[in-house]
Each structure stands twice: as structure tokens, then as C-alpha cells.
Protein backbone atom coordinates (compact mmCIF):
# COMPACT_ATOMS: atom_id res chain seq x y z
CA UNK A 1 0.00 0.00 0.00
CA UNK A 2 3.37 2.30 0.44
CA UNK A 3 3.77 4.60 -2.75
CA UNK A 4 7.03 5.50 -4.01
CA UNK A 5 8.57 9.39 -3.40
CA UNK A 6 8.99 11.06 -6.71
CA UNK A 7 11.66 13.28 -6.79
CA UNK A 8 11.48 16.31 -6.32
CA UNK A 9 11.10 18.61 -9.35
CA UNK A 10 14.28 19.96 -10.45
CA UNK A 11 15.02 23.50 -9.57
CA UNK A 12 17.44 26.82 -9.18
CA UNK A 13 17.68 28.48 -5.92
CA UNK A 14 17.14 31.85 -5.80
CA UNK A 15 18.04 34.50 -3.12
CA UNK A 16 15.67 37.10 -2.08
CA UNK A 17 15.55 41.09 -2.64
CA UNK A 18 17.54 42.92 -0.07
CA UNK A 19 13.76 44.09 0.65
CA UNK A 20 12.72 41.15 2.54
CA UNK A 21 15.24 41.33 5.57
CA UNK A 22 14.29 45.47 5.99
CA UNK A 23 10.58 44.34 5.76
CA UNK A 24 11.06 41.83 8.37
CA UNK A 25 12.02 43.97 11.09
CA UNK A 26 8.03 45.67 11.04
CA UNK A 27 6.36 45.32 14.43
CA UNK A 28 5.08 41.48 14.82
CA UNK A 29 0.96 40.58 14.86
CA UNK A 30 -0.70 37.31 15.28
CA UNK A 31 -1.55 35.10 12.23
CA UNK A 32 -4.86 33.32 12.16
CA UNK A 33 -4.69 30.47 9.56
CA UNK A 34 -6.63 27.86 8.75
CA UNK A 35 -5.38 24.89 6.84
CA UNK A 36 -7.37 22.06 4.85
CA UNK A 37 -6.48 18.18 3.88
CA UNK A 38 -7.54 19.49 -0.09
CA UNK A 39 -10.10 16.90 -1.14
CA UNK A 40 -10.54 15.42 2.39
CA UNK A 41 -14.24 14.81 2.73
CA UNK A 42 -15.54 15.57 5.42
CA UNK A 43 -12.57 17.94 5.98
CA UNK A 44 -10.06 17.56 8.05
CA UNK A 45 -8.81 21.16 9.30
CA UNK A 46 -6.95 22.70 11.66
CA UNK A 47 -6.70 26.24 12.77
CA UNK A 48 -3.07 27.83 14.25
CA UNK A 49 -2.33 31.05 15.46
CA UNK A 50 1.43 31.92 14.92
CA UNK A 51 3.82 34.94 15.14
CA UNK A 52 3.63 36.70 11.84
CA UNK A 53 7.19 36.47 11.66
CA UNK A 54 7.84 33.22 11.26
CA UNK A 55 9.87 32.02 8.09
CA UNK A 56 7.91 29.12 5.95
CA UNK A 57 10.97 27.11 7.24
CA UNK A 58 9.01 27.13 11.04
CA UNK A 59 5.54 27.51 9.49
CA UNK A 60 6.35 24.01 7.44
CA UNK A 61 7.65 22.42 11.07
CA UNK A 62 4.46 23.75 12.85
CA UNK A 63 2.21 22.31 10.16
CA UNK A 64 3.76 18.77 10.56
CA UNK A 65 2.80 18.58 14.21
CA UNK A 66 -0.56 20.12 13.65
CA UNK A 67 -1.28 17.75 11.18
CA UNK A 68 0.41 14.85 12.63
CA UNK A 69 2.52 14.13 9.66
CA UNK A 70 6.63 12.94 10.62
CA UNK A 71 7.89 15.09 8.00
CA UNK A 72 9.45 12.25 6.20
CA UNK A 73 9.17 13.78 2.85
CA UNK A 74 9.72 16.59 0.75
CA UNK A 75 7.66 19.58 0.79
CA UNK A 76 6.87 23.05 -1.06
CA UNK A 77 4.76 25.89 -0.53
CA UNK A 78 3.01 27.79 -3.63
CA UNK A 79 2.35 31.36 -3.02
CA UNK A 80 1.03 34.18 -5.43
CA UNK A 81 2.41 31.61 -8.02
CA UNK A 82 6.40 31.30 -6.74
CA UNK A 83 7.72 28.48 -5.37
CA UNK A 84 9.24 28.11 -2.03
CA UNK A 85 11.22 24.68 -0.35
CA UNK A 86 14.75 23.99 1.27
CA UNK A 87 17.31 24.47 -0.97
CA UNK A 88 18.08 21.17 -2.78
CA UNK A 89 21.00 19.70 -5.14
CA UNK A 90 20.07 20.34 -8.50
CA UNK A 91 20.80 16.60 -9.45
CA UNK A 92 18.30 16.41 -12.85
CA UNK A 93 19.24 19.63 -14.73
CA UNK A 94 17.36 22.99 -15.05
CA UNK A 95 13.91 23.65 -13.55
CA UNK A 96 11.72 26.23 -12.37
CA UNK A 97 13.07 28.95 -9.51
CA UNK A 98 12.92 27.70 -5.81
CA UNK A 99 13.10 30.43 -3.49
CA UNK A 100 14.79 29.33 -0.35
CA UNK A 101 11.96 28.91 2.66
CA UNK A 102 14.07 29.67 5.06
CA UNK A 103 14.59 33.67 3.93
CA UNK A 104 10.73 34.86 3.98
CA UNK A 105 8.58 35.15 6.90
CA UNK A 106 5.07 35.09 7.05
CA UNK A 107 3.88 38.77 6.97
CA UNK A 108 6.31 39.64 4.32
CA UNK A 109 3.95 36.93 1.79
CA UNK A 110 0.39 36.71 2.88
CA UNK A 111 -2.11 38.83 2.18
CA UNK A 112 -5.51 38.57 5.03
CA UNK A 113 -8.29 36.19 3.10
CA UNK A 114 -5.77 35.37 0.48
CA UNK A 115 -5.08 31.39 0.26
CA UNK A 116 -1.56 29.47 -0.55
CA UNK A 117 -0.74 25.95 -1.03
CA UNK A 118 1.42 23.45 1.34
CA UNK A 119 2.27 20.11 -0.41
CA UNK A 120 3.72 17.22 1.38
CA UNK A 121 5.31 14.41 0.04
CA UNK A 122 5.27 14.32 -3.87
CA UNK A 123 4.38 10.44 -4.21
CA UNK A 124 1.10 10.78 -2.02
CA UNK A 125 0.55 14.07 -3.36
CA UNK A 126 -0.81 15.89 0.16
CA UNK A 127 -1.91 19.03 -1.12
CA UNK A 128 -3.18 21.20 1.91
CA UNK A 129 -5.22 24.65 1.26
CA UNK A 130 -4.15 27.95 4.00
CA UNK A 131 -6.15 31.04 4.31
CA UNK A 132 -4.70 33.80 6.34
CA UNK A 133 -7.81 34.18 8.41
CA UNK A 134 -7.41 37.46 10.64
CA UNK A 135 -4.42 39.66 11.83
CA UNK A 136 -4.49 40.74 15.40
CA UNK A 137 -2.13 43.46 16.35
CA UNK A 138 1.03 42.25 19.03
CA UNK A 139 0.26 42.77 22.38
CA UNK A 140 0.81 40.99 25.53
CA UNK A 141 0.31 37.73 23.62
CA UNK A 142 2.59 34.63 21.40
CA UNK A 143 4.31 37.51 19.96
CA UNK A 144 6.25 38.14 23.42
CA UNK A 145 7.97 34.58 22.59
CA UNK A 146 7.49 34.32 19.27
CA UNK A 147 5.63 31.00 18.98
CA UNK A 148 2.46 29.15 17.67
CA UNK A 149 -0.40 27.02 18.70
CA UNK A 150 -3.27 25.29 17.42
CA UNK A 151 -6.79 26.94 18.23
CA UNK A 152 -9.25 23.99 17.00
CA UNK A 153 -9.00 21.42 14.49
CA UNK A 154 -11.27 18.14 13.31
CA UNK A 155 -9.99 14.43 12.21
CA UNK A 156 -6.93 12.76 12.44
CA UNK A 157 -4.44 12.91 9.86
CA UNK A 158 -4.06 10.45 7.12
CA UNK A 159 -1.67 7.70 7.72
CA UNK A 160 1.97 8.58 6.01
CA UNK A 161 2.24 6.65 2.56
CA UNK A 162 -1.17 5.44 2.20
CA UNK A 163 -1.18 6.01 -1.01
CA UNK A 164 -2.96 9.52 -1.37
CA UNK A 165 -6.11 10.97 -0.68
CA UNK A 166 -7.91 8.33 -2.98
CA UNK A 167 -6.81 5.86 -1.64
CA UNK A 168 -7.46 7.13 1.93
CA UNK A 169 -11.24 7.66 1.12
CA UNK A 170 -11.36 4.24 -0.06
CA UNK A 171 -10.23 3.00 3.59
CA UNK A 172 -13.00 5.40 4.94
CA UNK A 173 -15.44 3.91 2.79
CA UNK A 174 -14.75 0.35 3.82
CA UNK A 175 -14.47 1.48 7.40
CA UNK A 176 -18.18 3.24 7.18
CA UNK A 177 -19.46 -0.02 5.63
CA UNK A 178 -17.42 -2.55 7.15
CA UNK A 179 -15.21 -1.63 9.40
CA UNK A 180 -14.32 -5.40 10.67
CA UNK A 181 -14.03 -6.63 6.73
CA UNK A 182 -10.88 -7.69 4.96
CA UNK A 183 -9.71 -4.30 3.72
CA UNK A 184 -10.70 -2.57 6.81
CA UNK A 185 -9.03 -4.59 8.99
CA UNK A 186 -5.82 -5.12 6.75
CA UNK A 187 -5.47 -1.10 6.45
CA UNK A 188 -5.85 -0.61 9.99
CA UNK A 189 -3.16 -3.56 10.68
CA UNK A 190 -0.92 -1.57 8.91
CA UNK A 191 -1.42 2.25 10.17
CA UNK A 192 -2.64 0.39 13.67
CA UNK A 193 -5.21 -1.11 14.91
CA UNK A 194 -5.85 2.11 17.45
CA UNK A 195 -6.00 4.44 14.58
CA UNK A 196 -9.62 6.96 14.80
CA UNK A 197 -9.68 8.70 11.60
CA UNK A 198 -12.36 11.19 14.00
CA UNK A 199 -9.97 11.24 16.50
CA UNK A 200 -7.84 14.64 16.67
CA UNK A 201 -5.68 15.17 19.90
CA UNK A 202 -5.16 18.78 20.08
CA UNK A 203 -3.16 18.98 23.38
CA UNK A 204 -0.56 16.54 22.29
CA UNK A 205 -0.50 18.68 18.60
CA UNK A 206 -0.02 21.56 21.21
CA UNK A 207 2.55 19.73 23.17
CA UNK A 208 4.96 18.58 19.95
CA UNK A 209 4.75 22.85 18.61
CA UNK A 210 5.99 23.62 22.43
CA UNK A 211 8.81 21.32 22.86
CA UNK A 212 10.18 22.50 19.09
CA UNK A 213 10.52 25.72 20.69
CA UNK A 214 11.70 25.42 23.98
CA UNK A 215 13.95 23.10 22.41
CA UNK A 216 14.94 25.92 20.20
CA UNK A 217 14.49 23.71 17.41
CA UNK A 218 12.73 26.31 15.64
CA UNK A 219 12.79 29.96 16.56
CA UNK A 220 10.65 33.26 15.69
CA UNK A 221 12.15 36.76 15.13
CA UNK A 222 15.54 35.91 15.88
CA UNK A 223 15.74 35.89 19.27
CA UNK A 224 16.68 32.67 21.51
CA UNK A 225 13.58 32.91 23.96
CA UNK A 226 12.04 29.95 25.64
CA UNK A 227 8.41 30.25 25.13
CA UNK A 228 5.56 29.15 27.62
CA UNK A 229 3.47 26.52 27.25
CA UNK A 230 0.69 28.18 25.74
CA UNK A 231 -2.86 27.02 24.83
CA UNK A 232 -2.16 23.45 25.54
């Protein structure tokens, strides 16, 4: 049932305008996004708030514990029709620009109601669908740590290398019809047998975003600050 990684697609890495470091030095505010499983039916979502300066490089770690993916794959984000990743070895020639998603932060791309695209693992095809929801102006609030947390969300995440969101609604299916027949039962003896696709823990989503950061794993804004545990 495991699908094969296709590489990813070849591609030039390109450095940013001097413009984006100035711009990222603007007072901070609170993101509100909300990200969909595209073609998940019925959806599974999740809604973060995060310091609007974090890079996609954080934003891309964030999402993986929100989801519940392991980040075992490659990954891209597609905004206002560039390209953005970690900078890889061009290995199978020329291909379109990457810019490197480590060098933009989050306030410096999105635009309030304005949707972008996160894809995960280019086999399974994850394609997930982000609105930037509301801005809230810093106060005393994440923004004092620079860190993130997950408001509310619904369903549990596919199971890595199922085979794609087809594939995954075929499971559902045979679990909603029967859930103790032969394909049921052999897909959940291989994602395990204690997998709920309704089940969503939030407070252990919550948990994995807090340890990144007080970690330091990840950081916001450039400064080396231990966050709280917020919002758990």
C-alpha cells in the first residue's frame, strides 16, 4: 500500500531582494490560519495562530505537528504563483526557480483572506489549502515569545504513505461499511489497529509545537527565547 517518493522537481535556488530582511524587522501581529487536507471529505482542518514572523521554514515544522505528519518527505509551498522549499542539489538539470523557505517570513507573503498551497510528500501528493484568516495586532500575547499554537481542528491525519487521498477515502469507505471486513481490517493492521480517523488530539499537537521551541528547534524573530506553554 506504500507509494514510491517522486523526486522532487528539479530546480534553481534563488536569493531574495535585499527588501525582505528590511521588511522583516516591522512590528510582529498574530496570524490566524486555517489549513485544509484538499479533497478530504468531510474535511479535516486545523486552525493555528502563529507569530507573523515566522519564516515558511518554522511555518512548514508547525504544520507537521498540527497535522500529525513525521515530516518524512519533501515539501513546497506555492504562493502568489512562486515556489518556495529547502534548498536542494540540483541533481536532474534545469527547472523552475525555488526560493529558499528559510529567507521569507510570514507577513512579508500573505495577504488577510488570500489562500496558498502546502504540499507534502510528492508520491502521495498531500496538497493542503491555507487562508490567512485574521491579523491581530502584538500585544501581551505569542508575539512576546514568538511561537504558535493550534486553536481547534477536526480528524486525524491520514496515515503517512497510504497512497494519497484516494486511496485514503477508499479505507474510509470500507471502514463506514465494514469496518471489521478484509480491507478494513488489513489497512488498519498496517497504520494500527488504534488508529480513529475522528480522532484529533489537540493537546498533544499543542505539546509537539511547544517542545520545538523550547527546544529551540525552531525559533521566531531571531531571538533565543524559551516560550511558555501556551494554549495546551
Amino acid at each position: 500500500m506504500a507509494s514510491s517518493v517522486v523526486p522532487i522537481r528539479a530546480s534553481k535556488v534563488a536569493k531574495p531582494k535585499a527588501t525582505t530582511k528590511t521588511a522583516s524587522k516591522a512590528a510582529p501581529s498574530v496570524f490566524t490560519l486555517r489549513i485544509e487536507l484538499a479533497d478530504s471529505v468531510p474535511t479535516i482542518w486545523r486552525q493555528i495562530e502563529i507569530d507573523s514572523r515566522a519564516t515558511l521554514e518554522v511555518l512548514h515544522h508547525v504544520l507537521q505537528a498540527a497535522m500529525g505528519w513525521t515530516d518524512s518527505h519533501l515539501h513546497e509551498f506555492e504562493i502568489a504563483g512562486k515556489r518556495y522549499a529547502k534548498p536542494e542539489e540540483d541533481e536532474y538539470g534545469d527547472g523552475p526557480e525555488t526560493l529558499d523557505e528559510a529567507l521569507f517570513t510570514l507577513k512579508d507573503l500573505l495577504k488577510k483572506g488570500k489562500a496558498f498551497a502546502y504540499i507534502y510528500d510528492f508520491g502521495d501528493g498531500w496538497r493542503h489549502r491555507i487562508t490567512l484568516e485574521t491579523i491581530t495586532p502584538s500585544s501581551r500575547s505569542i508575539c512576546d515569545v514568538g511561537s504558535a499554537w493550534i486553536e481547534d481542528g477536526q480528524r486525524a491525519c491520514p496515515p503517512e504513505d497510504c497512497g494519497g487521498i484516494w486511496a485514503y477515502k477508499d479505507f474510509l469507505k470500507d471502514y463506514a461499511e465494514e469496518p471489521d471486513g478484509t480491507e478494513a481490517l488489513d489497512f488498519r493492521d498496517w497504520a494500527g489497529m488504534d488508529f480513529d480517523p475522528e480522532r484529533f488530539d489537540r493537546k498533544a499537537a499543542n505539546a509537539a509545537i511547544a517542545r520545538m521551541f523550547w527546544n529551540h528547534w525552531i525559533v521566531i524573530g531571531g531571538t533565543d527565547v524559551t516560550p511558555s506553554l501556551v494554549a495546551l
